[in-house]
N, C-alpha and C. Protein backbone atom coordinates (compact mmCIF):
# COMPACT_ATOMS: atom_id res chain seq x y z
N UNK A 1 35.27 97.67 107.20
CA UNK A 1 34.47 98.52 106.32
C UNK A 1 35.26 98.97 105.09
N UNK A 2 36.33 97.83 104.73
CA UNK A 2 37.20 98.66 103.85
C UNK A 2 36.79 97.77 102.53
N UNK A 3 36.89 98.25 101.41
CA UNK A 3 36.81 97.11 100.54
C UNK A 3 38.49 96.82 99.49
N UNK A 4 38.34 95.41 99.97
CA UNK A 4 39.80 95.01 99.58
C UNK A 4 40.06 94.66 98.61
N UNK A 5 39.31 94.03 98.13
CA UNK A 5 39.20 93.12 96.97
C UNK A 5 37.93 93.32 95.70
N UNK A 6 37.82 93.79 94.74
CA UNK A 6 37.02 94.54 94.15
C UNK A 6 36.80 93.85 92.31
N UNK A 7 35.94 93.42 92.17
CA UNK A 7 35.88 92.60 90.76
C UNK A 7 36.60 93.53 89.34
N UNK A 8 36.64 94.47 89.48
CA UNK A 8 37.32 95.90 88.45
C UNK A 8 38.18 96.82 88.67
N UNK A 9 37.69 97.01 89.95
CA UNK A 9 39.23 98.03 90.37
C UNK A 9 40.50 97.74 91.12
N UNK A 10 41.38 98.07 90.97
CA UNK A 10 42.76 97.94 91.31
C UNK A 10 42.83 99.03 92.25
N UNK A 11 43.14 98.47 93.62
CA UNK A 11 43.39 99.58 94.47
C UNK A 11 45.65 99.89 94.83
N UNK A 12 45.64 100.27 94.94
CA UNK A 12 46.98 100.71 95.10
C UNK A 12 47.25 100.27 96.51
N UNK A 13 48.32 100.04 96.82
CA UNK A 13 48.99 99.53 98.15
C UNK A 13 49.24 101.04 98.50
N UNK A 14 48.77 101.12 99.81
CA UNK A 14 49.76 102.57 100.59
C UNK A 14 49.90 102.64 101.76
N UNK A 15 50.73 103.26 102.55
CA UNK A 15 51.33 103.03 103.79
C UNK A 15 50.04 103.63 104.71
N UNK A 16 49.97 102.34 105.98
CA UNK A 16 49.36 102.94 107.00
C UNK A 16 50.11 103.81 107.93
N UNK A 17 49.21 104.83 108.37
CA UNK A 17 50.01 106.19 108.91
C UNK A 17 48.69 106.46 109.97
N UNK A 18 49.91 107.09 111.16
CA UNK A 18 48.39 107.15 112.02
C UNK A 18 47.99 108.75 112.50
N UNK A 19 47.12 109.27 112.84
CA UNK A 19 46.27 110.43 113.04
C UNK A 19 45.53 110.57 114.38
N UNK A 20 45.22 111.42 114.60
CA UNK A 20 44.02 111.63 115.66
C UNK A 20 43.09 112.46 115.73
N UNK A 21 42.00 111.74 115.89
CA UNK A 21 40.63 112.55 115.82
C UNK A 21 40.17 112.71 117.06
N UNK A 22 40.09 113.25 117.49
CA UNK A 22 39.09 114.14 118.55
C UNK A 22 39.80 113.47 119.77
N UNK A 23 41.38 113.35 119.64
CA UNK A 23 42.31 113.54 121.07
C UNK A 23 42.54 111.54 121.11
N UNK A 24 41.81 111.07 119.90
CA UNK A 24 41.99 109.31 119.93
C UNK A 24 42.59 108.92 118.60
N UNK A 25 43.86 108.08 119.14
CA UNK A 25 44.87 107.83 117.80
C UNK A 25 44.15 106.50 117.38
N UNK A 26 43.82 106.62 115.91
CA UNK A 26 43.60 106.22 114.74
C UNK A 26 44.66 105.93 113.33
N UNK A 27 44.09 105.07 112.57
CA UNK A 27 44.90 104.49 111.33
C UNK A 27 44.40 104.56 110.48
N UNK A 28 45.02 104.82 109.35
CA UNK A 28 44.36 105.48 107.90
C UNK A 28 45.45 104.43 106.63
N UNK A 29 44.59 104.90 105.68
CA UNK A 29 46.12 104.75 104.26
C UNK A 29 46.27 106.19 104.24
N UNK A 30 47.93 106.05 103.52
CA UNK A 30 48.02 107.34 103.39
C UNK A 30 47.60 107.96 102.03
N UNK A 31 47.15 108.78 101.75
CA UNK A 31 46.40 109.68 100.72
C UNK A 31 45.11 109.51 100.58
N UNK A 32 44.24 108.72 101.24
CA UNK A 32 42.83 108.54 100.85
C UNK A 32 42.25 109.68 101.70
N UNK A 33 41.23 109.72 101.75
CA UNK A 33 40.48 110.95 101.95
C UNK A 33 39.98 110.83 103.25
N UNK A 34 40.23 111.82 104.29
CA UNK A 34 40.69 111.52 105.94
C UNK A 34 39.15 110.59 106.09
N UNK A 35 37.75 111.30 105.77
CA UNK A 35 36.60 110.71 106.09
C UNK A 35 36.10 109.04 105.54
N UNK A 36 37.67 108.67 104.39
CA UNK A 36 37.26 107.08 104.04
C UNK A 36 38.05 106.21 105.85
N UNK A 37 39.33 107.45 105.73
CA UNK A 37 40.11 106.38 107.28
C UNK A 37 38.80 106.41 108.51
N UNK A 38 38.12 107.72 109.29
CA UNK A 38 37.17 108.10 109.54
C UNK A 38 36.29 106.86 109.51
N UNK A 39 35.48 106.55 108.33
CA UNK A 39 34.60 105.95 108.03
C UNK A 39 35.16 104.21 108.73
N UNK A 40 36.14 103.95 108.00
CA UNK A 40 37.04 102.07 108.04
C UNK A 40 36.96 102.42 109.85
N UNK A 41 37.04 103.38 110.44
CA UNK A 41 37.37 103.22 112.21
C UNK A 41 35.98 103.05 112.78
N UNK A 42 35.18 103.22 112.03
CA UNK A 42 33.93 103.26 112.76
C UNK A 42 33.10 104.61 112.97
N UNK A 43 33.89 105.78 112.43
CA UNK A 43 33.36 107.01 113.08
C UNK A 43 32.22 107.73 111.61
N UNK A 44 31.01 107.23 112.08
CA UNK A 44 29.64 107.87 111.20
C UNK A 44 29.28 109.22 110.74
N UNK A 45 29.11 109.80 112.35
CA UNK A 45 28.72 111.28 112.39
C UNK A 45 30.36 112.36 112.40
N UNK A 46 30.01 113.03 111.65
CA UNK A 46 30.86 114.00 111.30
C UNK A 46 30.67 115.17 111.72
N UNK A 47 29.36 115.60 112.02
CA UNK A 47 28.93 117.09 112.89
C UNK A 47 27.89 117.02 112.96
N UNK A 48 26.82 117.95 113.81
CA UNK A 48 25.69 117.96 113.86
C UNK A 48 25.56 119.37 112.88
N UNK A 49 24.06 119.45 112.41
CA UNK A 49 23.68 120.63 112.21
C UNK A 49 23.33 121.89 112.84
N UNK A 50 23.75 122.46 112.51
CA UNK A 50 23.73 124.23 113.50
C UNK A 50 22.47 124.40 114.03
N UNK A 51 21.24 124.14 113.33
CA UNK A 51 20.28 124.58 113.95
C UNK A 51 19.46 123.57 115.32
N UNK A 52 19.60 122.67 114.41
CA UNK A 52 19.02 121.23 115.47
C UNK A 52 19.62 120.27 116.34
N UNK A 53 20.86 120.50 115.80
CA UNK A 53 22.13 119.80 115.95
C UNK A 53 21.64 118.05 115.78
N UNK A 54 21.23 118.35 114.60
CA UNK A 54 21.04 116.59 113.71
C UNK A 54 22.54 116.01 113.95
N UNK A 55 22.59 114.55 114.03
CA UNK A 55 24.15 113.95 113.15
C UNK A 55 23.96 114.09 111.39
N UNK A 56 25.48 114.62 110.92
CA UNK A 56 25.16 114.70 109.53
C UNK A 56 26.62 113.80 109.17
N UNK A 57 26.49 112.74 108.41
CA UNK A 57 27.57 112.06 107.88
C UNK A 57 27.88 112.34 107.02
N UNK A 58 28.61 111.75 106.12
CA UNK A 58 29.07 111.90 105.01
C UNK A 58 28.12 111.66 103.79
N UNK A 59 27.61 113.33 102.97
CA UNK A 59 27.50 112.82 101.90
C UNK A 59 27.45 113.04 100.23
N UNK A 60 28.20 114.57 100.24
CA UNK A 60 28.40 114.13 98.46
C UNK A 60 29.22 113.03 98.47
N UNK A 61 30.68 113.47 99.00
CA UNK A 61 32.05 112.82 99.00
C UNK A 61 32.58 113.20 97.64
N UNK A 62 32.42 114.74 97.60
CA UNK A 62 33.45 114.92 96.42
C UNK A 62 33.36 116.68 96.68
N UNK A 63 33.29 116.88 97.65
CA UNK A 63 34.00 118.42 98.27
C UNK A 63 32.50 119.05 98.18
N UNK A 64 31.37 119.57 97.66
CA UNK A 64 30.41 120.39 97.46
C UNK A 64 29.52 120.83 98.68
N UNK A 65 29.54 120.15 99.45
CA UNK A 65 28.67 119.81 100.59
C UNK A 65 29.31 120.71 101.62
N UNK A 66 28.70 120.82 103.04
CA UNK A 66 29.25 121.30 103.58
C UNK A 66 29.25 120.16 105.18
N UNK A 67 29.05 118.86 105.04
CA UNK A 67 28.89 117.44 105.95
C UNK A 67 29.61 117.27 106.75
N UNK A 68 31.09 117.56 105.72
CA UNK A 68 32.00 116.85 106.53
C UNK A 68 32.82 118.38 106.84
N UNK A 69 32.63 119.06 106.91
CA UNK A 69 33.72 120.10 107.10
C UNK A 69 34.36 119.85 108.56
N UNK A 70 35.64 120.18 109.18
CA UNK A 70 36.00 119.36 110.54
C UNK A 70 37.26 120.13 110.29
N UNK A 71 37.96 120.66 111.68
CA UNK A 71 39.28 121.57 111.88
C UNK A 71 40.23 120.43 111.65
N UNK A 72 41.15 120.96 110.86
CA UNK A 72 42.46 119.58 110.31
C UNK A 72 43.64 120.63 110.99
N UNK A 73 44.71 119.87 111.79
CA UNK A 73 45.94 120.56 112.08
C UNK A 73 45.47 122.04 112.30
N UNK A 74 44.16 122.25 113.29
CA UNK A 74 43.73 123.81 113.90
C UNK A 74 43.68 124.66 112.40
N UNK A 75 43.20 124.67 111.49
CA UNK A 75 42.45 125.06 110.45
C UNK A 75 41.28 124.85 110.29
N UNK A 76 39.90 125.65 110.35
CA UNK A 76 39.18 124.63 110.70
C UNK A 76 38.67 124.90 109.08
N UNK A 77 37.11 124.42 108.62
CA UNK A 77 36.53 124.90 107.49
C UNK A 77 37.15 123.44 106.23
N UNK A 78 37.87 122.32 107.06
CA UNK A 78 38.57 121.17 105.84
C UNK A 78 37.36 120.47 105.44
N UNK A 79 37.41 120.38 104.55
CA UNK A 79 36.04 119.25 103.37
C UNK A 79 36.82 118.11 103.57
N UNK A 80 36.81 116.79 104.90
CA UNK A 80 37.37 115.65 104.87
C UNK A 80 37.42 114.32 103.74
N UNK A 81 36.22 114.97 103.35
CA UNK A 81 36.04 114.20 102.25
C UNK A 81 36.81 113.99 100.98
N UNK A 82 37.38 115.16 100.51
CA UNK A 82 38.45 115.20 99.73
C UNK A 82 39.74 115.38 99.92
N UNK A 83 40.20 115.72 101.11
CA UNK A 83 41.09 116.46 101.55
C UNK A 83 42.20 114.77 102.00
N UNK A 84 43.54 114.60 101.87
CA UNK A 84 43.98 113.30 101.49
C UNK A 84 44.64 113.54 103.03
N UNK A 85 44.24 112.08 103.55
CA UNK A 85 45.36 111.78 104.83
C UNK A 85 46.89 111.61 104.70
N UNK A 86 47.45 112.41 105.58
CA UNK A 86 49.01 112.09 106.09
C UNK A 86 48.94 111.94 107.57
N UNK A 87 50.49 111.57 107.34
CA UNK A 87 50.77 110.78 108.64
C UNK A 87 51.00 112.07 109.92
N UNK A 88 50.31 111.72 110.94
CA UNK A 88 50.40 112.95 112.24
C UNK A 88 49.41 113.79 112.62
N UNK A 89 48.71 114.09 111.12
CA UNK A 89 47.23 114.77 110.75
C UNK A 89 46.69 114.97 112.47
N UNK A 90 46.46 116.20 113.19
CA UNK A 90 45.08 116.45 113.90
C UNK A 90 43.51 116.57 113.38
N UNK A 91 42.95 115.74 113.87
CA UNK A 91 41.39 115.89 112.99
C UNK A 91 40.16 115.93 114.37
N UNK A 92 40.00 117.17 113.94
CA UNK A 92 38.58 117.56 115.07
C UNK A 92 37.28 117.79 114.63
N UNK A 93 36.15 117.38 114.99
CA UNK A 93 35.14 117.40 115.21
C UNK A 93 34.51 119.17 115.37
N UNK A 94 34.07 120.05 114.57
CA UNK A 94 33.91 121.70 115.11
C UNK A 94 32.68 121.78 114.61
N UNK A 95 32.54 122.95 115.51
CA UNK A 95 31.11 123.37 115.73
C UNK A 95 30.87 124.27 114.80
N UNK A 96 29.48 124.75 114.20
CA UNK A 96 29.32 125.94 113.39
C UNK A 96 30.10 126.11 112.24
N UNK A 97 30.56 127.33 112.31
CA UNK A 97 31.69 127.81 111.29
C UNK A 97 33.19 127.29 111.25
N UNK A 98 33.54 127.05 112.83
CA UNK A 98 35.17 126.58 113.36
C UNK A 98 35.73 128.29 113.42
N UNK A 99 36.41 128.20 114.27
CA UNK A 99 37.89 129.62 114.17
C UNK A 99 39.00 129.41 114.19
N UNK A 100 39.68 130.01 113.73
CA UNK A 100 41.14 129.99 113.81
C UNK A 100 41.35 130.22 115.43
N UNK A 101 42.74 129.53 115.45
CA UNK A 101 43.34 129.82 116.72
C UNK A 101 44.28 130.90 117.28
């Protein structure tokens, strides 16, 4: 699901680094935005909604939204969407609002 090869854009080479989401180690580039590594693994739904508990994926993808929000390294309230992967990253799946620990 990645796109490699692109008729205009030049993508940058960057190191794969690995993470874990919801207690399962995963592979990313490093600096792209945790929900593009997310997305290349297969993983769609990002949370349900509070009231109905819909699946809600990804979708401004430029921070405004509130889709992807998901506890990063027990912080919870992270916009994955913008927010850039490193290597070790905890990435969870939270309910509602999220709390601190």
């Amino acid at each position: 699901m990645r796109i490699e090869n692109h008729p205009i854009l030049a993508f940058a080479d960057a190191a794969t680094v690995e993470f874990t989401f919801n207690g399962q180690a995963l592979s990313g580039r490093e600096g792209e935005p945790i929900a593009a590594a997310l997305h290349d693994a297969g993983v769609r739904v990002l949370r349900h909604s509070p009231r109905y508990h819909r699946p809600r994926g990804l979708f401004c993808a430029i921070g405004n939204c509130s889709s992807c929000l998901m506890t990063v390294n027990g912080v919870p309230n992270i916009r994955v969407c913008v927010e850039p992967l490193r290597a070790g990253m905890t990435v969870e799946t939270q309910d509602g609002k999220g709390r601190l620990a």
